[in-house]
Protein backbone atom coordinates (compact mmCIF):
# COMPACT_ATOMS: atom_id res chain seq x y z
CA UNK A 1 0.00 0.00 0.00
CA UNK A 2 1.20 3.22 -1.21
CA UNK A 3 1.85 5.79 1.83
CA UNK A 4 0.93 9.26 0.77
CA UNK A 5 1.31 12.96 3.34
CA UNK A 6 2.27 12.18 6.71
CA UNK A 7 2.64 8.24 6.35
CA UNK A 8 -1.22 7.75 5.67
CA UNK A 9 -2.78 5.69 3.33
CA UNK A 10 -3.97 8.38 0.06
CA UNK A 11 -7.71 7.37 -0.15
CA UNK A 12 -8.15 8.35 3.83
CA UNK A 13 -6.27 11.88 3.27
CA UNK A 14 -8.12 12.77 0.45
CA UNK A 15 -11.54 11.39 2.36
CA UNK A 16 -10.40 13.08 5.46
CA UNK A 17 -9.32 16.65 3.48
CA UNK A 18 -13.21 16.30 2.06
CA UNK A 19 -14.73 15.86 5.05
CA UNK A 20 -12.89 18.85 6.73
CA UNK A 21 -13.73 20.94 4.03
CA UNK A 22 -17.64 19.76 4.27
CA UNK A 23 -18.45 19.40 7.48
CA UNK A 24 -22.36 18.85 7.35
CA UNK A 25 -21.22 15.65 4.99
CA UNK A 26 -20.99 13.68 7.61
CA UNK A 27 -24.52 12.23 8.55
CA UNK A 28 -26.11 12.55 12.33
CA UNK A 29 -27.68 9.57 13.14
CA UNK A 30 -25.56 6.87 12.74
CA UNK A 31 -25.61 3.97 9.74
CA UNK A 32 -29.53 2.20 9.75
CA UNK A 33 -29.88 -1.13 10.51
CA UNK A 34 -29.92 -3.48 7.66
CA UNK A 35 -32.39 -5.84 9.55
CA UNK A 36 -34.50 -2.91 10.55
CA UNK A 37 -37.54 -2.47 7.84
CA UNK A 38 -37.07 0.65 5.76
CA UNK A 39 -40.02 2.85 5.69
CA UNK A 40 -42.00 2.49 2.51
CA UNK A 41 -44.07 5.70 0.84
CA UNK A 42 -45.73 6.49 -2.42
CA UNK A 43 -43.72 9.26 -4.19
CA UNK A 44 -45.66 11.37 -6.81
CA UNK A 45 -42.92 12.73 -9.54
CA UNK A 46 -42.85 16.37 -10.16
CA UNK A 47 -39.21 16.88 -11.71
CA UNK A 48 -37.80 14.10 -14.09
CA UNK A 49 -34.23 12.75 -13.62
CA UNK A 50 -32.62 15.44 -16.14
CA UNK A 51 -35.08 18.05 -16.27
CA UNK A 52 -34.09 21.92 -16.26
CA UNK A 53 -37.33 22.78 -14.95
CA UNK A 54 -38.10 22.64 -11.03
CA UNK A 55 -41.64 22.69 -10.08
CA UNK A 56 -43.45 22.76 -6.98
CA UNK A 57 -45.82 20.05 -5.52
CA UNK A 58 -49.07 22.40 -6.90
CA UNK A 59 -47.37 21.62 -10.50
CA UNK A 60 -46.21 25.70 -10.93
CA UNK A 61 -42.91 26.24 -12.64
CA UNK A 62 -40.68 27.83 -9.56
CA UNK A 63 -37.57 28.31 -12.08
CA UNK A 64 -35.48 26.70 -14.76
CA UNK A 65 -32.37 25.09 -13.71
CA UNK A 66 -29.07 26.27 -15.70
CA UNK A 67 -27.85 22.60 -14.64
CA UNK A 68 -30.30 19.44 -15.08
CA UNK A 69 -31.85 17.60 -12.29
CA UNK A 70 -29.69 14.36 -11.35
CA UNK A 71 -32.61 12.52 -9.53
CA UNK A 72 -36.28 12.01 -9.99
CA UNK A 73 -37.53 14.39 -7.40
CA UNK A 74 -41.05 14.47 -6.26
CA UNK A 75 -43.11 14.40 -2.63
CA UNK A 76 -44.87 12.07 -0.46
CA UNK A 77 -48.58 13.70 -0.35
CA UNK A 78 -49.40 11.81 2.93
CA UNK A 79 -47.31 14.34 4.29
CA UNK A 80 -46.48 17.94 5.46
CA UNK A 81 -42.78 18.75 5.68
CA UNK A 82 -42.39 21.53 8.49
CA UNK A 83 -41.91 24.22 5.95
CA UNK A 84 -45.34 23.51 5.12
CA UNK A 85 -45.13 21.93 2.17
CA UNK A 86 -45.82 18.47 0.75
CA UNK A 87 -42.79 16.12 2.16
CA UNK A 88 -40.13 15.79 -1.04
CA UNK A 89 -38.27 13.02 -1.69
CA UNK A 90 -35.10 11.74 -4.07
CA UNK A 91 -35.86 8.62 -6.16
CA UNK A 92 -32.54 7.15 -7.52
CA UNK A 93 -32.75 5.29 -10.33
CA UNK A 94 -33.33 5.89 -13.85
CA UNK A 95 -35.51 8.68 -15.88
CA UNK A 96 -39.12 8.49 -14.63
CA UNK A 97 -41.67 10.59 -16.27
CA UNK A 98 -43.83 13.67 -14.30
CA UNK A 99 -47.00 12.86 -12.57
CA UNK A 100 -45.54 9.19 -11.60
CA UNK A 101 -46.19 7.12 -8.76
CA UNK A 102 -44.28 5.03 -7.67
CA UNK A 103 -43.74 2.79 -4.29
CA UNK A 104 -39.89 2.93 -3.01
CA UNK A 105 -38.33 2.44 0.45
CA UNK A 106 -37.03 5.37 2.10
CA UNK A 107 -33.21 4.55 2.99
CA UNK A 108 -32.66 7.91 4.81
CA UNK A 109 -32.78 11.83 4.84
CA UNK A 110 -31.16 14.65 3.84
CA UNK A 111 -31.93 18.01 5.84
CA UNK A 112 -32.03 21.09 3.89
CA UNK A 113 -32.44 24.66 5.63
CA UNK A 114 -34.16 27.39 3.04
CA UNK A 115 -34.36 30.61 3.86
CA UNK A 116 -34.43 29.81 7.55
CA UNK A 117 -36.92 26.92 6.99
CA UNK A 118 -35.80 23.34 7.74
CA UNK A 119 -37.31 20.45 5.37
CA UNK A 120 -36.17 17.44 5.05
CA UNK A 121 -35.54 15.03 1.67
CA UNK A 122 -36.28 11.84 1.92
CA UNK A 123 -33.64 9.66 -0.20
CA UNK A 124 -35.57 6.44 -1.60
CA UNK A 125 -34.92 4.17 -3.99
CA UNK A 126 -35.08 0.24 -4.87
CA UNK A 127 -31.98 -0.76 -3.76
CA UNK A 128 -29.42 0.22 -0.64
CA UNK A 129 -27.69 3.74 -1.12
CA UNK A 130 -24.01 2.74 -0.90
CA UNK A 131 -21.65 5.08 1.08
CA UNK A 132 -19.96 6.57 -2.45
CA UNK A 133 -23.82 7.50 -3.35
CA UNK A 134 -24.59 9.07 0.04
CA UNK A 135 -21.53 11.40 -0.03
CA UNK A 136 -22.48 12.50 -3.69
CA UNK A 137 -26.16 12.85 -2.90
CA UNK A 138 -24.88 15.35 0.09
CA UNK A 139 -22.35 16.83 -1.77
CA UNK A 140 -24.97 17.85 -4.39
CA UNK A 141 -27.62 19.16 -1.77
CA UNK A 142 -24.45 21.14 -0.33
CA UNK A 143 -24.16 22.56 -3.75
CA UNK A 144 -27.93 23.15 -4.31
CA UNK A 145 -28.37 24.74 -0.88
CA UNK A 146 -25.44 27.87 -2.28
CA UNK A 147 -27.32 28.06 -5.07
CA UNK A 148 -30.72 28.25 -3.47
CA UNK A 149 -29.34 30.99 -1.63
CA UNK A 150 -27.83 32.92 -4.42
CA UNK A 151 -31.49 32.70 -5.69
CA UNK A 152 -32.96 34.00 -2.70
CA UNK A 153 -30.67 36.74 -2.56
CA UNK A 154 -31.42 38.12 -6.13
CA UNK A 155 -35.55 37.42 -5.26
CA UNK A 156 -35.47 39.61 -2.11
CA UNK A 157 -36.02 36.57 0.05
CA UNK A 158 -33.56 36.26 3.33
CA UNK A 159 -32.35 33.56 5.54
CA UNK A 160 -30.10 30.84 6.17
CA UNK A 161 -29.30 28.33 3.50
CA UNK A 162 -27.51 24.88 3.90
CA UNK A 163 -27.41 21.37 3.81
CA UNK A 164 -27.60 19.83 7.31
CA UNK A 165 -26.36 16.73 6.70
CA UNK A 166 -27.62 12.58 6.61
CA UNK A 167 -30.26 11.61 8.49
CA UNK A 168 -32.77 8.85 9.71
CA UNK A 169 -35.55 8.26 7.32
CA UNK A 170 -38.00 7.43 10.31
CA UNK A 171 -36.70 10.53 11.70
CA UNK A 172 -37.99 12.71 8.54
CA UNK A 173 -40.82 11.08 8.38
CA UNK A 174 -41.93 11.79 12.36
CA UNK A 175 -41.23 15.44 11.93
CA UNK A 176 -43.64 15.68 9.22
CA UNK A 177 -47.32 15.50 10.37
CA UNK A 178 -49.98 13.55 8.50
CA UNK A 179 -52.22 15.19 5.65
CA UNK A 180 -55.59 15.11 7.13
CA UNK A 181 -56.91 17.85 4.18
CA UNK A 182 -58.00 16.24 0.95
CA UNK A 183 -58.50 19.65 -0.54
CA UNK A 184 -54.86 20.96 0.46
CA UNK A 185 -54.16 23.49 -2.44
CA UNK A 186 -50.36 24.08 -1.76
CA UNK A 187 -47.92 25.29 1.12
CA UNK A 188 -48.62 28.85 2.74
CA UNK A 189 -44.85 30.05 1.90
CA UNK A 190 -44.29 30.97 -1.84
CA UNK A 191 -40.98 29.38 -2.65
């Protein structure tokens, strides 16, 4: 094994150097128990795997995306995230098309604070998120998050911005409450 700075081992530097650099990479809660059952929800597409245009769980174009979309991204309407809007979720896996449904197990969380607002993103999916994934699905919300707020800042909206890290996908899905109102008509915050 080849011994890079300081007499470590190369991959750990360079894994280490990230991780200083990142801090909210690292997740909170721990890894989830492979015997533990995942949480399973119904995830209604609203932005395709690849899309430049990001809508909002009412179906209104919010703004198009100079970079394209590298997951399905949708919401879980059984649920209200705590920024009042439907609970989103990340399916990985390949292109699926708007207005899907589709039944996936929830293998954790990402927490995302928006202009002072925390919401969570569930990460789902058909098969385990391996640790490479994890770090790239964080490293992209860490990037989204900056560019959220660069957005805010030219729409006149303030607040905090960031990615909060990995979390439990129980945990995400207690915070939410339960959608008792069939006639919901969208969150009380324009985003």
């Amino acid at each position: 094994m080849q011994k890079g700075i300081a007499g470590y081992d190369d991959r750990r530097v360079t894994a280490g150097y990230i991780l200083t650099m990142f801090p909210k990479l690292r997740h909170r809660s721990g890894r989830q128990s492979v015997t533990q059952e995942l949480p399973e929800v119904e995830v209604i597409i609203e932005i395709p795997r690849g899309s430049f245009l990001k809508r909002g769980s009412t179906g209104q174009l919010d703004f198009i995306s100079p970079l394209p979309c590298p997951f399905n991204y949708g919401s879980v309407s059984k649920y209200i995230g705590l920024e009042g809007d439907l609970l989103d979720a990340v399916v990985l896996g390949p292109r699926l098309q708007r207005g899907a449904r589709v039944t996936v197990k929830a293998f954790g969380a990402v927490g995302l604070t928006d202009r002072g607002m925390y919401d969570d993103k569930l990460i789902c999916g058909h098969s385990f998120v391996r640790p490479w994934h994890r770090f790239l699905i964080l490293f992209f919300f860490s990037f989204y998050a900056k560019c959220k707020g660069f957005l805010n800042y030219f729409r006149g909206h303030a607040g905090r911005n960031a990615c909060e890290g990995w979390c439990d996908a129980r945990e995400a899905i207690e915070r939410a409450r339960p959608r008792m109102d069939v006639t919901w008509k969208g969150p009380g915050t324009r985003f």
